[in-house]
Protein backbone atom coordinates (compact mmCIF):
# COMPACT_ATOMS: atom_id res chain seq x y z
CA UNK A 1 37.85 140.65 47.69
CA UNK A 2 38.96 140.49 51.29
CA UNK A 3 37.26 137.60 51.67
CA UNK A 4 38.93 135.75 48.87
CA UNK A 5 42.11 136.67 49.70
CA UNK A 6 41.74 135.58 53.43
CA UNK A 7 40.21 132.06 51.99
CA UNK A 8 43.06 131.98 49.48
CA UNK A 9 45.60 132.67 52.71
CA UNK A 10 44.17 130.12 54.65
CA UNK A 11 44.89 127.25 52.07
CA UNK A 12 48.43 128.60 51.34
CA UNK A 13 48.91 128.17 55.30
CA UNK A 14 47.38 124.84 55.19
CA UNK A 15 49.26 123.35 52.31
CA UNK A 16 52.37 124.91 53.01
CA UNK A 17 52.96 126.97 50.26
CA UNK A 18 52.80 130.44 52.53
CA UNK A 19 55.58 132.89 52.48
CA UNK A 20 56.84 133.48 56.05
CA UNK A 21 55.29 136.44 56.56
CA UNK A 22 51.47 134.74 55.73
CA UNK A 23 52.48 132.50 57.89
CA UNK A 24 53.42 134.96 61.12
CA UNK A 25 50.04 136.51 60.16
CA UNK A 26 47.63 133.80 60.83
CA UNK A 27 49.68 132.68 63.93
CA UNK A 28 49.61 136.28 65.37
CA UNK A 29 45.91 136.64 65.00
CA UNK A 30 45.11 132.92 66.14
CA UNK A 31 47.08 133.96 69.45
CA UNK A 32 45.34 136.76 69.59
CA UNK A 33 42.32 135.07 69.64
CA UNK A 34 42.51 133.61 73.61
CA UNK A 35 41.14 135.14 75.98
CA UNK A 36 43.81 136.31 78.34
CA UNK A 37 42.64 135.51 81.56
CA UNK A 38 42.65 131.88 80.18
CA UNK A 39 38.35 132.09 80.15
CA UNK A 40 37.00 129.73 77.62
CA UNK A 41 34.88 131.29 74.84
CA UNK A 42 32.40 129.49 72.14
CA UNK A 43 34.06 127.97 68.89
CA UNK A 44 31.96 130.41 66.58
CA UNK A 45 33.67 133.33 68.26
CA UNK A 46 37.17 131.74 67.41
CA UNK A 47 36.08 131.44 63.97
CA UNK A 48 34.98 134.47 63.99
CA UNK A 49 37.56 136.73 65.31
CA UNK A 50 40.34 134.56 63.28
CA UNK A 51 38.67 135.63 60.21
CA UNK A 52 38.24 139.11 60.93
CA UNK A 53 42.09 139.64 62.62
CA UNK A 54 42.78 138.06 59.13
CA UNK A 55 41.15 140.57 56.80
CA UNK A 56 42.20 143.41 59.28
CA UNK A 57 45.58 142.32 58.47
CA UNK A 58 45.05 142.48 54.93
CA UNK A 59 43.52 145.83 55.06
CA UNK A 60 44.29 148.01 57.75
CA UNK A 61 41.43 150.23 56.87
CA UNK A 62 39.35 147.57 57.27
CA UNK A 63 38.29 147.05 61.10
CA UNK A 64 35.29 145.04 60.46
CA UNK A 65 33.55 143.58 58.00
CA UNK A 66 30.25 145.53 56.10
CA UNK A 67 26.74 143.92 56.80
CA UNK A 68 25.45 143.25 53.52
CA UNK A 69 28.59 141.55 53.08
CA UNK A 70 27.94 138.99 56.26
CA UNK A 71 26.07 135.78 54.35
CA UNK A 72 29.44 135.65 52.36
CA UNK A 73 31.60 136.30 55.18
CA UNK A 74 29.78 133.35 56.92
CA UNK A 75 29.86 131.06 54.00
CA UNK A 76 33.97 131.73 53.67
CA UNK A 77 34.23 131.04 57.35
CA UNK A 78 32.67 127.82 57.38
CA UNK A 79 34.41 127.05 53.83
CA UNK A 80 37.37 128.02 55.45
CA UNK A 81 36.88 125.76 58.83
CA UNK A 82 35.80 122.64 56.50
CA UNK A 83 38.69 122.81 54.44
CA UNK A 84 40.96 122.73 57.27
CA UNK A 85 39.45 119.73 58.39
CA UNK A 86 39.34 117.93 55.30
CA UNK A 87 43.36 118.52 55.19
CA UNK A 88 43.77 117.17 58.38
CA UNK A 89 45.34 120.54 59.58
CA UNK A 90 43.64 121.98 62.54
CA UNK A 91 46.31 125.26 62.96
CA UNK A 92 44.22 126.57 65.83
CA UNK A 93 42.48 124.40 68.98
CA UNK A 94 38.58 123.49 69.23
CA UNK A 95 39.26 123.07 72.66
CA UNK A 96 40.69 126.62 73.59
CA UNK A 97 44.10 126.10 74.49
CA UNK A 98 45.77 129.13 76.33
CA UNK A 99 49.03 128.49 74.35
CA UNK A 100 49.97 127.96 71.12
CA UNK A 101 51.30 124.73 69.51
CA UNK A 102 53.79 124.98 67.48
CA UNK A 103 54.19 121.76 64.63
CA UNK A 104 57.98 121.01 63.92
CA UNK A 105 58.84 119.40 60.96
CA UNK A 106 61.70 116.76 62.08
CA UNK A 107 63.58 115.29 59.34
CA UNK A 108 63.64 111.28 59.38
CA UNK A 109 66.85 109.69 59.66
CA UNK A 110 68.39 107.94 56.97
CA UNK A 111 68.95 104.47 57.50
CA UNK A 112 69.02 101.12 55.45
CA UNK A 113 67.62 97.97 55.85
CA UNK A 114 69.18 94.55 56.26
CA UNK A 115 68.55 92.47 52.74
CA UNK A 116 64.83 91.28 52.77
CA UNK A 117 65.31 88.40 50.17
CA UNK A 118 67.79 86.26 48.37
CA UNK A 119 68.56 87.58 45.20
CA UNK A 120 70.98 85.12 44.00
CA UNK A 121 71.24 83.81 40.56
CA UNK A 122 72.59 80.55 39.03
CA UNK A 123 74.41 80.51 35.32
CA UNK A 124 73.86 77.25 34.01
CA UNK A 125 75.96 75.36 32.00
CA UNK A 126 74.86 76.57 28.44
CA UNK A 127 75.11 80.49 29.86
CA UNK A 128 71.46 81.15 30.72
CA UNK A 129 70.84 82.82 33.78
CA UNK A 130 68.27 81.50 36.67
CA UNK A 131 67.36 84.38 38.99
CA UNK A 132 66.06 82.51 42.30
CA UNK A 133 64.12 85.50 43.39
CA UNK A 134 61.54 85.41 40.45
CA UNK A 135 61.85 81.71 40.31
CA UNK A 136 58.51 79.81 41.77
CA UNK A 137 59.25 77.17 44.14
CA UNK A 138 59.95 73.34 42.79
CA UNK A 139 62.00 71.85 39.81
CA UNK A 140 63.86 75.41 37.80
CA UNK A 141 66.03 73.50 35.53
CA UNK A 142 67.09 70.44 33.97
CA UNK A 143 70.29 69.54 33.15
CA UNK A 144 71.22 66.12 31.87
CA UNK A 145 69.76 63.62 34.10
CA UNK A 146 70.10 66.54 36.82
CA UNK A 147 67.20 68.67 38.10
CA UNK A 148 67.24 71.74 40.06
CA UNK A 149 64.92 72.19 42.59
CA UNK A 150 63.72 75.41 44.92
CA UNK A 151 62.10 74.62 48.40
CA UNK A 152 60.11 76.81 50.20
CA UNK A 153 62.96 78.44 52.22
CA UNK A 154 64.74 79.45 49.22
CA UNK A 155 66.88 76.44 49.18
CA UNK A 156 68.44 75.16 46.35
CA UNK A 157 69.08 71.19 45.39
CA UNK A 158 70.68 69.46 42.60
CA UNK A 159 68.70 65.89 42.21
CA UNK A 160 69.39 63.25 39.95
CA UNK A 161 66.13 61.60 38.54
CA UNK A 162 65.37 58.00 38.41
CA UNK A 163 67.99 57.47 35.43
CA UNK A 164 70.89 58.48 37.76
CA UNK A 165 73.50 60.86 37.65
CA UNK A 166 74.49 62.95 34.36
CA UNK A 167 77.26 61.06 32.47
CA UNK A 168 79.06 64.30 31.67
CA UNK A 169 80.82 66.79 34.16
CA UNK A 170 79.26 70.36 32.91
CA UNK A 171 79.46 73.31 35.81
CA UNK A 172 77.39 75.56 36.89
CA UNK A 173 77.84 79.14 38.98
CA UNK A 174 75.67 80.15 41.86
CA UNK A 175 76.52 84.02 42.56
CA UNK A 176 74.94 85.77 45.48
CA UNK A 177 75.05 89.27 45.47
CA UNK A 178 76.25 92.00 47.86
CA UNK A 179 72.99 92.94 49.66
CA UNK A 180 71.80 89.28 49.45
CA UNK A 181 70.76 87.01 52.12
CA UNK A 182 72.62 84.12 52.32
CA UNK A 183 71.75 80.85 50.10
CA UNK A 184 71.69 77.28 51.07
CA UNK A 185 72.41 74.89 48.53
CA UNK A 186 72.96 70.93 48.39
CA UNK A 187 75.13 69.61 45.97
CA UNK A 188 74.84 66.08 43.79
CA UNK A 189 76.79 63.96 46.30
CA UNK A 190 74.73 65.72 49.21
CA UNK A 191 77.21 68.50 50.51
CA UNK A 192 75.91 71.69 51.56
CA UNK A 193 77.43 75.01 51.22
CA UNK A 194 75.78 78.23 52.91
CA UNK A 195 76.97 81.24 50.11
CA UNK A 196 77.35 84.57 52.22
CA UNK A 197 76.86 87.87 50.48
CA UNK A 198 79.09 89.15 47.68
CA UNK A 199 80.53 85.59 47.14
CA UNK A 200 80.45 83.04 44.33
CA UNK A 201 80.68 78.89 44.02
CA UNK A 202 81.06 77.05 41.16
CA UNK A 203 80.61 73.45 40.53
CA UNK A 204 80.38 70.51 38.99
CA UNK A 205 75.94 69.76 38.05
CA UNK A 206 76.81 65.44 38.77
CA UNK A 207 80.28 65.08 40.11
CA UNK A 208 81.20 61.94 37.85
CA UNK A 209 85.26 61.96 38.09
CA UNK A 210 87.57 60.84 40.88
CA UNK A 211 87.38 63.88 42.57
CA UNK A 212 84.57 66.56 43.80
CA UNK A 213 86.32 69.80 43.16
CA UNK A 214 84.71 73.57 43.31
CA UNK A 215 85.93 76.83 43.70
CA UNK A 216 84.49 79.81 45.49
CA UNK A 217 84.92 83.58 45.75
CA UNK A 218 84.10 85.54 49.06
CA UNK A 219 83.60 83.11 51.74
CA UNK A 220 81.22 80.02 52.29
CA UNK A 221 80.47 77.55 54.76
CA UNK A 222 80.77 73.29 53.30
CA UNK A 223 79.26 70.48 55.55
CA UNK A 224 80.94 67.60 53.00
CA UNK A 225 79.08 64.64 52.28
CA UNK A 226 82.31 61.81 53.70
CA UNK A 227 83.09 59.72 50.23
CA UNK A 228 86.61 57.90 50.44
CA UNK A 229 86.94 57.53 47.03
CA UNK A 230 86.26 61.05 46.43
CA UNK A 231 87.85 63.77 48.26
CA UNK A 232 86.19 66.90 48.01
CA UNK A 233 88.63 69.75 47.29
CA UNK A 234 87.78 73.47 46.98
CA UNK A 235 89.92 75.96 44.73
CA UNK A 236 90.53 79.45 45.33
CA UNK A 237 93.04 81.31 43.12
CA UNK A 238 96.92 79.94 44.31
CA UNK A 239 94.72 77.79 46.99
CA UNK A 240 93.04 74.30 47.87
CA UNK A 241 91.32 72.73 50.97
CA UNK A 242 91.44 69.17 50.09
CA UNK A 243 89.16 67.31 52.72
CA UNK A 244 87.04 63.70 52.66
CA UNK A 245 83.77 64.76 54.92
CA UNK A 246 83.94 67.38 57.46
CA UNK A 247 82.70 70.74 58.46
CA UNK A 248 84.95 74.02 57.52
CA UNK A 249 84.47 77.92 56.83
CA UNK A 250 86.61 79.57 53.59
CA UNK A 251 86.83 83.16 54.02
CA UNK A 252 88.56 84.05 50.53
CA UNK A 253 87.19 87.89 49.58
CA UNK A 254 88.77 89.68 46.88
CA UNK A 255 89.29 92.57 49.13
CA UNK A 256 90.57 90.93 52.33
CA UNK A 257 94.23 90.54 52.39
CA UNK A 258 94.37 86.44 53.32
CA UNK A 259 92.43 84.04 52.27
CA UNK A 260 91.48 82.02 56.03
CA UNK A 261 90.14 78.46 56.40
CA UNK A 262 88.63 77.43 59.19
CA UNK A 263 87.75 73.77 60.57
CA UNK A 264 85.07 72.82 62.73
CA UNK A 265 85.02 69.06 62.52
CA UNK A 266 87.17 66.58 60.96
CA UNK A 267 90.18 67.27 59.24
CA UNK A 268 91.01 69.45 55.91
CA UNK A 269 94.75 70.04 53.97
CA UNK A 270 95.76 73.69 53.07
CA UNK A 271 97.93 73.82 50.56
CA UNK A 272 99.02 76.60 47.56
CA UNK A 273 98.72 75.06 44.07
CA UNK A 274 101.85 76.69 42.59
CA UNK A 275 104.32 74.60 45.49
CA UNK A 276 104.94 72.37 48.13
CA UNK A 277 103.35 74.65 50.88
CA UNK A 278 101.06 72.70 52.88
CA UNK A 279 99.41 72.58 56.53
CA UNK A 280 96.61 69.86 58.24
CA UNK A 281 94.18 71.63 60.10
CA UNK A 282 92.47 70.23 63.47
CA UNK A 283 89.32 71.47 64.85
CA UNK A 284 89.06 74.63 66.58
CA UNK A 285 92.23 75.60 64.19
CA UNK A 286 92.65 78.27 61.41
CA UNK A 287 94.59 78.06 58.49
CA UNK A 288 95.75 81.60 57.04
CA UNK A 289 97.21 81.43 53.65
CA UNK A 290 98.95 84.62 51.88
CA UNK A 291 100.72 85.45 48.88
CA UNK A 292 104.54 86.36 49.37
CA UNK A 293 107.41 87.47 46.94
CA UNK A 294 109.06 83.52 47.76
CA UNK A 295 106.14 81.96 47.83
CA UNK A 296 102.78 81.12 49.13
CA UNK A 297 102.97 81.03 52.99
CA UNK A 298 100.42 79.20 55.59
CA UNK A 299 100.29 79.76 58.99
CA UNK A 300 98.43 78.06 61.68
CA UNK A 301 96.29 79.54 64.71
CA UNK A 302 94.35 77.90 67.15
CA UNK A 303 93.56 81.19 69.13
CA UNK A 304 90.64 81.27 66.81
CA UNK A 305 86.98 82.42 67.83
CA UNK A 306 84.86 79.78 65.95
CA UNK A 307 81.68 81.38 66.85
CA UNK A 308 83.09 85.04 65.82
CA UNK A 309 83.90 83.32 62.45
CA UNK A 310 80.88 81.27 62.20
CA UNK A 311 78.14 84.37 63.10
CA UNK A 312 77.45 85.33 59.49
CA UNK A 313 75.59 81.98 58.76
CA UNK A 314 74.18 82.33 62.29
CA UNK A 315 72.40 85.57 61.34
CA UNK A 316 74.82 87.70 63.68
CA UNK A 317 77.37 90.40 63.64
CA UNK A 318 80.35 89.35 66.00
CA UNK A 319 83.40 91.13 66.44
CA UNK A 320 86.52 90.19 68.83
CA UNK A 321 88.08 93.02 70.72
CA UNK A 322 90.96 92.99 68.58
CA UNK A 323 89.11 93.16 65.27
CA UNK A 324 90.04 96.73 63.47
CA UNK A 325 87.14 99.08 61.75
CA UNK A 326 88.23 98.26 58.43
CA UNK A 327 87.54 95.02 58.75
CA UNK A 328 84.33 95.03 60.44
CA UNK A 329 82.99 97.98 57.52
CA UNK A 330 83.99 95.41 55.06
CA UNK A 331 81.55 92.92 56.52
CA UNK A 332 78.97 95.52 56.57
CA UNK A 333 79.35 96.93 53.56
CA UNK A 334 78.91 93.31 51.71
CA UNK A 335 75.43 92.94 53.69
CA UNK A 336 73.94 95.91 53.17
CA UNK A 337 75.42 96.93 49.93
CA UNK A 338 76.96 100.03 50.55
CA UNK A 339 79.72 102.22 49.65
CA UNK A 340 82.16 103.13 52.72
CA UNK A 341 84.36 106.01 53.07
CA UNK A 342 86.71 107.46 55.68
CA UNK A 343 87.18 110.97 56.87
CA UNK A 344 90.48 111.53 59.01
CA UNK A 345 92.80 108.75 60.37
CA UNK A 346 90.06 106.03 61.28
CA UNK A 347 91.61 103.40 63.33
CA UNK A 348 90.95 101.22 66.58
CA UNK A 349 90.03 98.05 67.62
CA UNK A 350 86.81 97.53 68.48
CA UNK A 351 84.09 94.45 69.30
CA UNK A 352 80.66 93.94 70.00
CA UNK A 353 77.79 91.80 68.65
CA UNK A 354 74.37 92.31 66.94
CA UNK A 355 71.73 90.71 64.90
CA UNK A 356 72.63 90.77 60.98
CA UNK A 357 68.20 91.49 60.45
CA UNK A 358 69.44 94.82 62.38
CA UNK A 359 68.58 98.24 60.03
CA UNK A 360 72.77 99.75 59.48
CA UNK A 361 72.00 102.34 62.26
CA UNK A 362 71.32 99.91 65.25
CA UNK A 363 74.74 98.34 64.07
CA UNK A 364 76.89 101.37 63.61
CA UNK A 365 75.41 102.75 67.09
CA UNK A 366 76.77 99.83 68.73
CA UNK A 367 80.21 100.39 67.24
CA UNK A 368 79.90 104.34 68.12
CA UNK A 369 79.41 103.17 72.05
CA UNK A 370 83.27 102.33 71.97
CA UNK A 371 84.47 105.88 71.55
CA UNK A 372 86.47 104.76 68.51
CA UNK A 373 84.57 106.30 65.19
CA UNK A 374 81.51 108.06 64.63
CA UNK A 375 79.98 107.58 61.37
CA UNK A 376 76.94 109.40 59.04
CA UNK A 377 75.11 108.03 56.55
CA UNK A 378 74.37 109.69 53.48
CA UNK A 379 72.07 107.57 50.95
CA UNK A 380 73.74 104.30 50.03
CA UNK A 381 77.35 105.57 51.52
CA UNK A 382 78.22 105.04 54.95
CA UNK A 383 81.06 107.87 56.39
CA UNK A 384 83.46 107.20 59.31
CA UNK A 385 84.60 109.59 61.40
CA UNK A 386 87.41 110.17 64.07
């Protein structure tokens, strides 16, 4: 029975299901096993001795083990030393080893990933919904004399076919998820607009009136096809950027407190819808619109970092020195979909830049370097500290 019960300890140790004290027994008697003077002894005399310490341990009357009983006791050691191998759990040394290693356990990090697809998804005009990310690549819809097409870098294109454009103005809605990489998609008249995460465009399939008007939610980034006869104007809530063909960044996010427009070429009109409020825009200038108890107000920077406000198409994290934490957890929790919550009076002003294919922990370790927060991450919820 000693026997059994030493074969029986054995795999407890090995698959981790011993009680502490198994444990300190088969750790006491492997020590034990080494020669003290460091001398190197055969591997059959390890076995040996480990097994017999063992049973000795189980029975303290029991010194050795009885002769008729030593085929068994052979065929339990070398059961014994084959099942540890075929575990992959060697708790002693083949080669001798004077001192005992001891296997820690360390627990791995929690961390999340940056998004590793686009997952957005288009609502056509009759309410069906086109999820890009199952969608193979080439035509995914018709509408009217309009087709949808999907290139193979996830792009998205509204075509008209040989018949020419669609004779009726019908909208559609491309949403793009929080946790979404961001989606590239040309328009009828040959506009592009680059959708960040968390944000929203709808438009017009064939733009067939006197104008080429959208409107957005979050923030997006419109390289517009010039067209005199056509301005291109883009709607969000109380506000409109009316332009002809130029290049300009809307930053309009439910949760931000101002909605901020931002020109990079050419030349775009801010104004509110509701009055006569209303401010031209040059390049390298910013247009920051905001709802007061008179009246919408719009005020014009040009200490603006374009590149700061242009990183999240470029695939970067950038933060001035004087943008706050709030701000830049905002941003992060949009890309990697997570929850974020503060613990104590979490303030500061704090820059850097990073790579937006960064995991969260590379990111929030270069924010940490500024003495300003610390943060922990626990599942899908990020946790600022003072």
């Amino acid at each position: 029975m000693r026997q059994k019960k030493a074969l029986r300890l054995l795999r407890r140790y090995m698959d981790g299901s011993a009680t502490a004290e198994e444990k300190a027994i088969v750790d006491k008697w492997y020590a034990s096993v080494a020669e003290p003077d460091g001398s190197s002894i055969d591997d059959e005399t390890i076995k040996e001795q480990l097994y017999l310490r063992i049973v000795a341990a189980m029975n303290k009357d029991a010194l050795v083990v009885p002769f008729y009983k030593k085929a068994l006791y052979k065929w339990t050691v070398a059961a014994s030393i084959i099942l540890m191998v075929g575990a992959g759990c060697y708790f002693f040394s083949l080669n001798k080893a004077k001192e005992q290693t001891e296997i820690v356990s360390v627990p791995v990090p929690q961390d999340i990933a940056p998004p590793a697809a686009n997952r957005a998804m288009i609502t056509l005009a009759n309410g069906h919904k086109v999820f890009l990310d199952s969608m193979a690549n080439g035509s995914i819809a018709v509408q009217g004399n309009i087709k949808i097409v999907k290139d193979a870098d996830g792009k998205l294109s509204y075509q008209a076919s040989a018949k020419g454009e669609g004779q009726e103005e019908i909208y559609n809605t491309l949403y793009n998820p929080r946790g979404s990489k961001v989606i590239d998609i040309a328009l009828a008249d040959g506009s592009h607009v680059w959708l960040n995460a968390g944000s929203s465009l709808t438009y017009p399939v064939a733009f067939v009136g006197k104008e080429r008007k959208v409107s957005i939610t979050g923030e997006a980034y419109f390289e517009v096809t010039r067209n005199a006869a056509r301005p291109f104007i883009v709607d969000r809530g109380k506000m409109s950027v009316r332009v002809l063909g130029t290049h300009f960044n809307v930053n309009a996010y439910d949760d931000e407190t101002d909605i901020r427009v931002t020109l990079l070429e050419g030349s775009v009109k801010v104004s509110g819808t509701r009055n006569t409020a209303s401010s031209i825009i040059k390049p390298g200038e910013q247009a920051v619109f905001s709802q007061a108890k008179g009246g919408a107000q719009i005020r014009v920077s040009d200490d603006v970092d374009v590149d700061e406000v242009m990183a999240w198409k470029n695939g970067k994290f950038q933060f001035g020195e004087k943008t706050d934490i709030q701000t830049i957890m905002r941003q992060i929790s949009r890309w990697y979909d997570v929850e974020v919550e503060y613990k104590g009076n979490v303030t500061g002003l704090i820059g850097g830049s990073i790579s937006r294919s960064a995991n969260v922990s590379s990111v929030l370790e270069m924010l940490e370097k500024t003495g300003e927060v610390k943060f922990k991450i626990e599942g899908k919820k990020i946790i600022g500290l003072k």
